[in-house]
Structures are given as structure tokens and as C-alpha cells.
C-alpha atoms as a PDB file:
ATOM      1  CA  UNK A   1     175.219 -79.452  28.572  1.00  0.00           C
ATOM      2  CA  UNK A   2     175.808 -83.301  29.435  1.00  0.00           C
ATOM      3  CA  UNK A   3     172.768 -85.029  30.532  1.00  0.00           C
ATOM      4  CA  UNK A   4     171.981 -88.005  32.487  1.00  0.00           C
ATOM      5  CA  UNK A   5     169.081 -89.849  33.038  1.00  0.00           C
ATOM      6  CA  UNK A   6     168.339 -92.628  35.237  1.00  0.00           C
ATOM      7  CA  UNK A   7     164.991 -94.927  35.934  1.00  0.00           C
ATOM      8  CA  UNK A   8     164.588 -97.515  38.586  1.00  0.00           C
ATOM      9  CA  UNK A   9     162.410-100.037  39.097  1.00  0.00           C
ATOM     10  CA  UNK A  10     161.764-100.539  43.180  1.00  0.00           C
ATOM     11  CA  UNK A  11     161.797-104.481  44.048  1.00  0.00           C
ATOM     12  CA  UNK A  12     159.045-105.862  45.595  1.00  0.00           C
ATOM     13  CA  UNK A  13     157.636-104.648  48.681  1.00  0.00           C
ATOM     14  CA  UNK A  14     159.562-101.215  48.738  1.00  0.00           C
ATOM     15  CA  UNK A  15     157.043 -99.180  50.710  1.00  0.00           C
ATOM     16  CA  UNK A  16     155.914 -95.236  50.217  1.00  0.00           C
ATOM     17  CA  UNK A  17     158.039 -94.563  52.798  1.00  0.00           C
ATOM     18  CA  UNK A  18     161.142 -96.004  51.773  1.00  0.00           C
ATOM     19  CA  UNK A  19     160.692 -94.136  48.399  1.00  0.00           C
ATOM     20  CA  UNK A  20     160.420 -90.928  50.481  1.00  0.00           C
ATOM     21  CA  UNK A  21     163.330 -91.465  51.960  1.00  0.00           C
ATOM     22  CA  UNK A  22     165.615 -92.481  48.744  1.00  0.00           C
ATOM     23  CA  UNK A  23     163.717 -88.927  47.074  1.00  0.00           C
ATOM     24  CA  UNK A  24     165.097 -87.098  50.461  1.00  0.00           C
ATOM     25  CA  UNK A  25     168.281 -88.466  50.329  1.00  0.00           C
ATOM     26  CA  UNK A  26     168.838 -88.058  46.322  1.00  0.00           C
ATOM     27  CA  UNK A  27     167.424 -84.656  46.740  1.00  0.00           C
ATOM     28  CA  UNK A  28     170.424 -83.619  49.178  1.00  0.00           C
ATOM     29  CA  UNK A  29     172.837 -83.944  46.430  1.00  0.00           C
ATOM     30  CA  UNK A  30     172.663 -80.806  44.756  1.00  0.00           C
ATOM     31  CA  UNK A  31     173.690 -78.928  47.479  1.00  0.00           C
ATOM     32  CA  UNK A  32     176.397 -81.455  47.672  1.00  0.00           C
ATOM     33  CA  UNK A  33     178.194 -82.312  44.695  1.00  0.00           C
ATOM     34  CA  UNK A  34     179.168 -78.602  43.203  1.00  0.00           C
ATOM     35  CA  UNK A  35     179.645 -80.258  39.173  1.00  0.00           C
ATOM     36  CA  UNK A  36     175.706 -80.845  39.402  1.00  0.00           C
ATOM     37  CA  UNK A  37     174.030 -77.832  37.392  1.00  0.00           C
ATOM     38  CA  UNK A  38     170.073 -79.127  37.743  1.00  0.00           C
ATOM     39  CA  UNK A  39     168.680 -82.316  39.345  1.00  0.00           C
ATOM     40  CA  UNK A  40     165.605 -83.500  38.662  1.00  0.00           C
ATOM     41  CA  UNK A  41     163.587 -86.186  40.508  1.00  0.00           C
ATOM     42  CA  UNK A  42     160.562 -87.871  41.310  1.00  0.00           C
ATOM     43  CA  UNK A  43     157.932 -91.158  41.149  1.00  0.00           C
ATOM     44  CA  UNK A  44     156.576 -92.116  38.036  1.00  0.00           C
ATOM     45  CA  UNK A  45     152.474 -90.931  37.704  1.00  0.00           C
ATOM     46  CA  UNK A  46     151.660 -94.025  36.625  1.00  0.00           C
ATOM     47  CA  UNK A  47     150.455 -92.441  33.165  1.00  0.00           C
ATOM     48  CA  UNK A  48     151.293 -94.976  30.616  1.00  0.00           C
ATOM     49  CA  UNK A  49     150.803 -98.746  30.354  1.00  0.00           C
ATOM     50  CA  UNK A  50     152.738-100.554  33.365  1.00  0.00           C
ATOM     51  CA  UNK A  51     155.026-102.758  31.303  1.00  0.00           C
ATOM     52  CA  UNK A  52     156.820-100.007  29.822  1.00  0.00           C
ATOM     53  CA  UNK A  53     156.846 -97.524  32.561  1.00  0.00           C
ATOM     54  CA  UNK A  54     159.621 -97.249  35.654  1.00  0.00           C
ATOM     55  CA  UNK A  55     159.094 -96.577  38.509  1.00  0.00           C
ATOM     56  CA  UNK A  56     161.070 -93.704  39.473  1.00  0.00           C
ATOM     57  CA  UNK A  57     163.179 -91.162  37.187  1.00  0.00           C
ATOM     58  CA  UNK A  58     166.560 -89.075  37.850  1.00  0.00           C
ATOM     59  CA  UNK A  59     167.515 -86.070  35.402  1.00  0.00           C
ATOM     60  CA  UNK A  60     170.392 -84.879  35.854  1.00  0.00           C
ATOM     61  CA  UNK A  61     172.606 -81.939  34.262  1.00  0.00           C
ATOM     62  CA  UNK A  62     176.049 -80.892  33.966  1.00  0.00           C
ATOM     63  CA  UNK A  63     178.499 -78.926  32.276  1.00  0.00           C
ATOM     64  CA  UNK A  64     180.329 -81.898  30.165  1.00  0.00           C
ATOM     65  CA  UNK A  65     180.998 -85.216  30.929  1.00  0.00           C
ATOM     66  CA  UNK A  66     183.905 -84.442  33.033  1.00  0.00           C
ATOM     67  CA  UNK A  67     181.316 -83.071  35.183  1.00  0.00           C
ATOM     68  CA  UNK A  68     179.016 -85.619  35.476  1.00  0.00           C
ATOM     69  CA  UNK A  69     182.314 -88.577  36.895  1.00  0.00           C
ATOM     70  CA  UNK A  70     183.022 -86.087  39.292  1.00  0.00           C
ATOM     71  CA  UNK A  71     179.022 -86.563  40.256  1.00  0.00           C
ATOM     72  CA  UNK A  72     179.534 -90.741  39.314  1.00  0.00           C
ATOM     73  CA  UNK A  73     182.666 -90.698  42.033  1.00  0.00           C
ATOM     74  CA  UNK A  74     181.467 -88.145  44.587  1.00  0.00           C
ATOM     75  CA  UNK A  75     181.436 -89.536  48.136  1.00  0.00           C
ATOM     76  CA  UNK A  76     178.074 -88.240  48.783  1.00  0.00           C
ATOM     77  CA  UNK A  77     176.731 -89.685  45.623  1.00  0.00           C
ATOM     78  CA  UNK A  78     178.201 -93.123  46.555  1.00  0.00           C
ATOM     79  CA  UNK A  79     176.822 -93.289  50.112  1.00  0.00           C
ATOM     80  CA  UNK A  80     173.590 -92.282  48.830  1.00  0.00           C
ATOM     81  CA  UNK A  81     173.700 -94.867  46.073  1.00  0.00           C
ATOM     82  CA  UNK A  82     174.866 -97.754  47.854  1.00  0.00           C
ATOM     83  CA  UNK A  83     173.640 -97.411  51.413  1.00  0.00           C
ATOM     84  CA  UNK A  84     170.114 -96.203  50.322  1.00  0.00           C
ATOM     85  CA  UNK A  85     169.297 -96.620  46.998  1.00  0.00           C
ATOM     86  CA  UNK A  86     170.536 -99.523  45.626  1.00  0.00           C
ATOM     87  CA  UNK A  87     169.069-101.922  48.411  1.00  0.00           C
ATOM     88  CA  UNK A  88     165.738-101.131  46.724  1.00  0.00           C
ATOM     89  CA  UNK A  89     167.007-101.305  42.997  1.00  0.00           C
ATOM     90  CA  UNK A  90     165.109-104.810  40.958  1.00  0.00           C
ATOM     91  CA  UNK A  91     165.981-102.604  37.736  1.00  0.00           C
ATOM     92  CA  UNK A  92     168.090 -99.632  36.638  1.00  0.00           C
ATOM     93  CA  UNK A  93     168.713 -98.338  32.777  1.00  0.00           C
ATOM     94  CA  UNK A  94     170.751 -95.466  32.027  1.00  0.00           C
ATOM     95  CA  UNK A  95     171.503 -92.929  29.495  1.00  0.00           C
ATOM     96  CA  UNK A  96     173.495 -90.150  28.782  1.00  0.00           C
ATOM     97  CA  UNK A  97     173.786 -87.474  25.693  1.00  0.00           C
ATOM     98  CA  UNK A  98     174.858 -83.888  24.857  1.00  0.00           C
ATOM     99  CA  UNK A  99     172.768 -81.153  24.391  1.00  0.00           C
ATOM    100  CA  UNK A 100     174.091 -78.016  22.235  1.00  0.00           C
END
């Protein structure tokens, strides 16, 4: 299993509603993008000390890594990326590993 995680931070003045509508739009892409195998999304509680928490988090899972460019490349992903999230985006970090 090849996972990838993602964590934004929002910029300034990103409003509840705007985050609903980047978790609506993310959450279409399972039904979308047939190499995704779980997807895993949501706002950060706000649990631990602000200046090491994110704002929001993606988890995603796939079968290998081929898997997960098809995801990276997908035209859905894209517009979804570019068009909705990414206008929001101050901060992104990004990881990816292996699970056996």
C-alpha cells in the first residue's frame, strides 16, 4: 500500500465556507479517479498547540506508487487542485511512504 499525506495551511481570511467547499470538492474524487483505494479528509480539531498544527489534512491510499501519479495527473484531481484548492493554499507539506 503507497500512502500519501497532505496538510494545508488556509491563507488568511479563507472562510468556513470556502473550506466546505474545497472538503466537497476533494471528497468527489474517489468516485473519480479509479487508482484511489481510500481517501481520507477533513479540518484539523485544533487539538495541539497552533504553531505546529495545519490546518487541514488529506490521507490518501493506493496500490503502489504507480497508482498514486495516475491520482497526481488525473484531470479531475488537477481541476480540483488548481481551480479550488490551491487559491486558498499559504502552506502545503507532503509525504509519501510504503506500507507492507
Amino acid at each position: 500500500m503507497f500512502v500519501h499525506n497532505v496538510l494545508f495551511k488556509w491563507k488568511p481570511g479563507t472562510t468556513p465556507a470556502q473550506i466546505d467547499e474545497i472538503t466537497a470538492a476533494l471528497g468527489t474524487l474517489p468516485g473519480r479517479v479509479p487508482s484511489i483505494r481510500s481517501y481520507t479528509i477533513g479540518s484539523d480539531l485544533g487539538l495541539s498547540q497552533p504553531e505546529v498544527s495545519w490546518d487541514f489534512s488529506i490521507v490518501a491510499q493506493f496500490d503502489d506508487e504507480a497508482g498514486w501519479r495516475d491520482y497526481v495527473s488525473h484531470p479531475d484531481h488537477e481541476a480540483v487542485r488548481d481551480q479550488i484548492v490551491a487559491p486558498h493554499i499559504a502552506a502545503r507539506a507532503t509525504a509519501q511512504f510504503t506500507v507492507k
